[in-house]
C-alpha atoms as a PDB file:
ATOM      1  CA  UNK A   1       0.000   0.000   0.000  1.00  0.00           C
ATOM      2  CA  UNK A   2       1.166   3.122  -1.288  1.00  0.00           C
ATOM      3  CA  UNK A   3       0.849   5.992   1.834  1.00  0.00           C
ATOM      4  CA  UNK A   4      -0.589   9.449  -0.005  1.00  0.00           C
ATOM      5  CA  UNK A   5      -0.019  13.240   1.476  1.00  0.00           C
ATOM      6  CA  UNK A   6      -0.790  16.613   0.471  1.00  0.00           C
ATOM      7  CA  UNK A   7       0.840  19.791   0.902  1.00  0.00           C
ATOM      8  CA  UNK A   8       0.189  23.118  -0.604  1.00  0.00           C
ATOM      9  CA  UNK A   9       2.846  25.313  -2.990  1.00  0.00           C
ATOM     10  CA  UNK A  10       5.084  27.460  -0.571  1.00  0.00           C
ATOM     11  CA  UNK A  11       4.622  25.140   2.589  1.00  0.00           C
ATOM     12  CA  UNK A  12       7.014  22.776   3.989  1.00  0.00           C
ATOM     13  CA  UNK A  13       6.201  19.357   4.743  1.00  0.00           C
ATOM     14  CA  UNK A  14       8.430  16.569   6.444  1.00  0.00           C
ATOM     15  CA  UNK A  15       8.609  12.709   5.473  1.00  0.00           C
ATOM     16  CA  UNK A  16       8.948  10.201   8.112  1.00  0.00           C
ATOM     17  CA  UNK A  17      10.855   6.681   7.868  1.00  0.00           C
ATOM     18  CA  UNK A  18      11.093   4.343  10.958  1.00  0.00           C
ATOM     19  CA  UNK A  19      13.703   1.814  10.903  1.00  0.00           C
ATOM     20  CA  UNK A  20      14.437  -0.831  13.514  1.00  0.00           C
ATOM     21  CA  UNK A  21      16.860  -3.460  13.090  1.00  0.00           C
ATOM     22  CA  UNK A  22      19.332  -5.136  16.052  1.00  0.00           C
ATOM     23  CA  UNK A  23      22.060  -5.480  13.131  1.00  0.00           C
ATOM     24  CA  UNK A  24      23.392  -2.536  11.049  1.00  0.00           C
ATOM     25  CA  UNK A  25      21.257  -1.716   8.254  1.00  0.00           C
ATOM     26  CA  UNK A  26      21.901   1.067   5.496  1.00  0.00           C
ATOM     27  CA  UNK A  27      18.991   3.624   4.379  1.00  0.00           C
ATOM     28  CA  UNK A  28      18.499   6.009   1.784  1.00  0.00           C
ATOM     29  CA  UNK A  29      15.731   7.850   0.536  1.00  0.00           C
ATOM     30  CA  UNK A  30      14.866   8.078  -2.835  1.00  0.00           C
ATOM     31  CA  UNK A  31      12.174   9.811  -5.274  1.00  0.00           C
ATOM     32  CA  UNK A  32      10.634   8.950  -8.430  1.00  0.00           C
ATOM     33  CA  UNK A  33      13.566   5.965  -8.197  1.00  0.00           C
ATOM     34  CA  UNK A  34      16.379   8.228  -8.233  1.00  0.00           C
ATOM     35  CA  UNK A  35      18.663   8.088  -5.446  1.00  0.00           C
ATOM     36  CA  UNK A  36      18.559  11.549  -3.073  1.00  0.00           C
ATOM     37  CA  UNK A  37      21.151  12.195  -0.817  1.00  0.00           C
ATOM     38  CA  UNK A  38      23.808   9.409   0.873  1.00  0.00           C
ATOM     39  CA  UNK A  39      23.150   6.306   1.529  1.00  0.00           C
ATOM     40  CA  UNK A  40      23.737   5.946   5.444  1.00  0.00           C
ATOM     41  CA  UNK A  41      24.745   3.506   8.068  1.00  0.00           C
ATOM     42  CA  UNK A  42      22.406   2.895  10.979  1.00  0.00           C
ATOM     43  CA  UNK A  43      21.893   0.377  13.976  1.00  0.00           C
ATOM     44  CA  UNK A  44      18.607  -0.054  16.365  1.00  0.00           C
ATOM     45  CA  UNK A  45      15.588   1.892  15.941  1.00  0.00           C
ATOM     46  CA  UNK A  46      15.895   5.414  13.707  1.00  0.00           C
ATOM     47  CA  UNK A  47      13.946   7.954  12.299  1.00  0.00           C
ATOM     48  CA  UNK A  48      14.574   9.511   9.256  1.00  0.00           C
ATOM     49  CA  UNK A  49      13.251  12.225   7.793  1.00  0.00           C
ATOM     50  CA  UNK A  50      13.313  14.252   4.576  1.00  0.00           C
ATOM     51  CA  UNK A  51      12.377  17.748   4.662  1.00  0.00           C
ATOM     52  CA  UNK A  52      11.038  19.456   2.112  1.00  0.00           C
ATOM     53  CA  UNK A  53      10.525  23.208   2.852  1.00  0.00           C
ATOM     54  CA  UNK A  54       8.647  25.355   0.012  1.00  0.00           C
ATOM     55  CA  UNK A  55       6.990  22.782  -1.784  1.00  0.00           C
ATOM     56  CA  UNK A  56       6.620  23.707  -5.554  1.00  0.00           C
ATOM     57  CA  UNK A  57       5.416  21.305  -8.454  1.00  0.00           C
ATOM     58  CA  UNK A  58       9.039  19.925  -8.944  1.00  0.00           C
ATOM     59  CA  UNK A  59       8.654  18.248  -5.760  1.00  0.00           C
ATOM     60  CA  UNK A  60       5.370  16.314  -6.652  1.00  0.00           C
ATOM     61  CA  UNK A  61       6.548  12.596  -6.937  1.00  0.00           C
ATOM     62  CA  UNK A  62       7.074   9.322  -5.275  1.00  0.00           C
ATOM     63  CA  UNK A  63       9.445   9.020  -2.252  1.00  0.00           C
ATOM     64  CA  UNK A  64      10.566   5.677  -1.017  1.00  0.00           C
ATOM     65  CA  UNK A  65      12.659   5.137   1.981  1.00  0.00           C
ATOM     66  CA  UNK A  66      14.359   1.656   1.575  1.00  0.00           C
ATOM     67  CA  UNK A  67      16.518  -0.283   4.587  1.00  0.00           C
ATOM     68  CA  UNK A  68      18.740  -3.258   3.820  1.00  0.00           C
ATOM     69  CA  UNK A  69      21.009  -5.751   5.980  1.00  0.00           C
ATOM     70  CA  UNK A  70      22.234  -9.364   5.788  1.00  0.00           C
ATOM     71  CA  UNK A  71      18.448 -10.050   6.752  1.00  0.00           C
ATOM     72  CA  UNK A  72      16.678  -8.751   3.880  1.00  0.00           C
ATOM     73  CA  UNK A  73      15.421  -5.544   2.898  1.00  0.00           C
ATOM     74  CA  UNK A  74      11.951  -3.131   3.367  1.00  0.00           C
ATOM     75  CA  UNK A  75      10.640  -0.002   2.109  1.00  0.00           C
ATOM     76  CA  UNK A  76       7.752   2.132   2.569  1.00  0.00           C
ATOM     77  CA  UNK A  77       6.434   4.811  -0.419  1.00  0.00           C
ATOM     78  CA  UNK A  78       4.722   7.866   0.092  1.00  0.00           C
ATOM     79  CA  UNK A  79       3.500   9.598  -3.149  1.00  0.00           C
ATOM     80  CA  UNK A  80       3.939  13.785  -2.619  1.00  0.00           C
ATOM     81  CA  UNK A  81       0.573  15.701  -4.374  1.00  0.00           C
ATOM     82  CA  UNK A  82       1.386  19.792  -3.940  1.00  0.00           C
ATOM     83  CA  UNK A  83      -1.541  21.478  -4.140  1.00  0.00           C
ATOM     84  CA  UNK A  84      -2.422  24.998  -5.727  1.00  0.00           C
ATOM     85  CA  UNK A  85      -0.405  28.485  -3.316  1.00  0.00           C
ATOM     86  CA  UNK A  86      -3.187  28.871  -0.155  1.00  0.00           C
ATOM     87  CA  UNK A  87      -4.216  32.222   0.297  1.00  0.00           C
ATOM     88  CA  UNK A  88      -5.883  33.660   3.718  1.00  0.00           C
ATOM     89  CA  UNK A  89      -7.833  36.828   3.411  1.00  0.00           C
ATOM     90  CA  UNK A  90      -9.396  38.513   6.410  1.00  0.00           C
ATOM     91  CA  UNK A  91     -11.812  41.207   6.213  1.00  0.00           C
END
């Protein structure tokens, strides 16, 4: 199952990854399949997060955070909708 979230243009909006492993496991984020940022090292239980700040249409996309060890491997997608700029008007 594919996770969903909104955010409107100009907002910021922060993606969450939990990982929990008793061996060393490496993580990376990555969207639309291509790889962003390093891929790190990790042991026990993590949160990761990727932060994006001003959403604009570029950032519209799938993100995937995937974990690997000697046990196997796991990720979790979350597809990224930005919505049109929200205006607040008070009379």
């Amino acid at each position: 199952m594919v996770a969903t979230r909104e955010v409107f243009q100009g907002l910021s909006t922060t993606l969450l990854c939990t990982v929990s492993s008793s061996a060393p496991f490496k993580v990376q984020w990555t969207k639309n399949r291509s790889v962003l940022g390093p891929v790190s090292t990790r042991i026990g239980k993590v949160n990761l997060t990727h932060v994006i700040a001003g959403a604009s249409l570029r950032h519209q996309g799938d993100y995937t955070c995937y974990a690997s060890n000697v046990g196997g491997s796991a990720s979790a997608t979350t597809t990224l909708t930005v919505k049109g700029e929200m205006n607040v008007c008070m009379e």
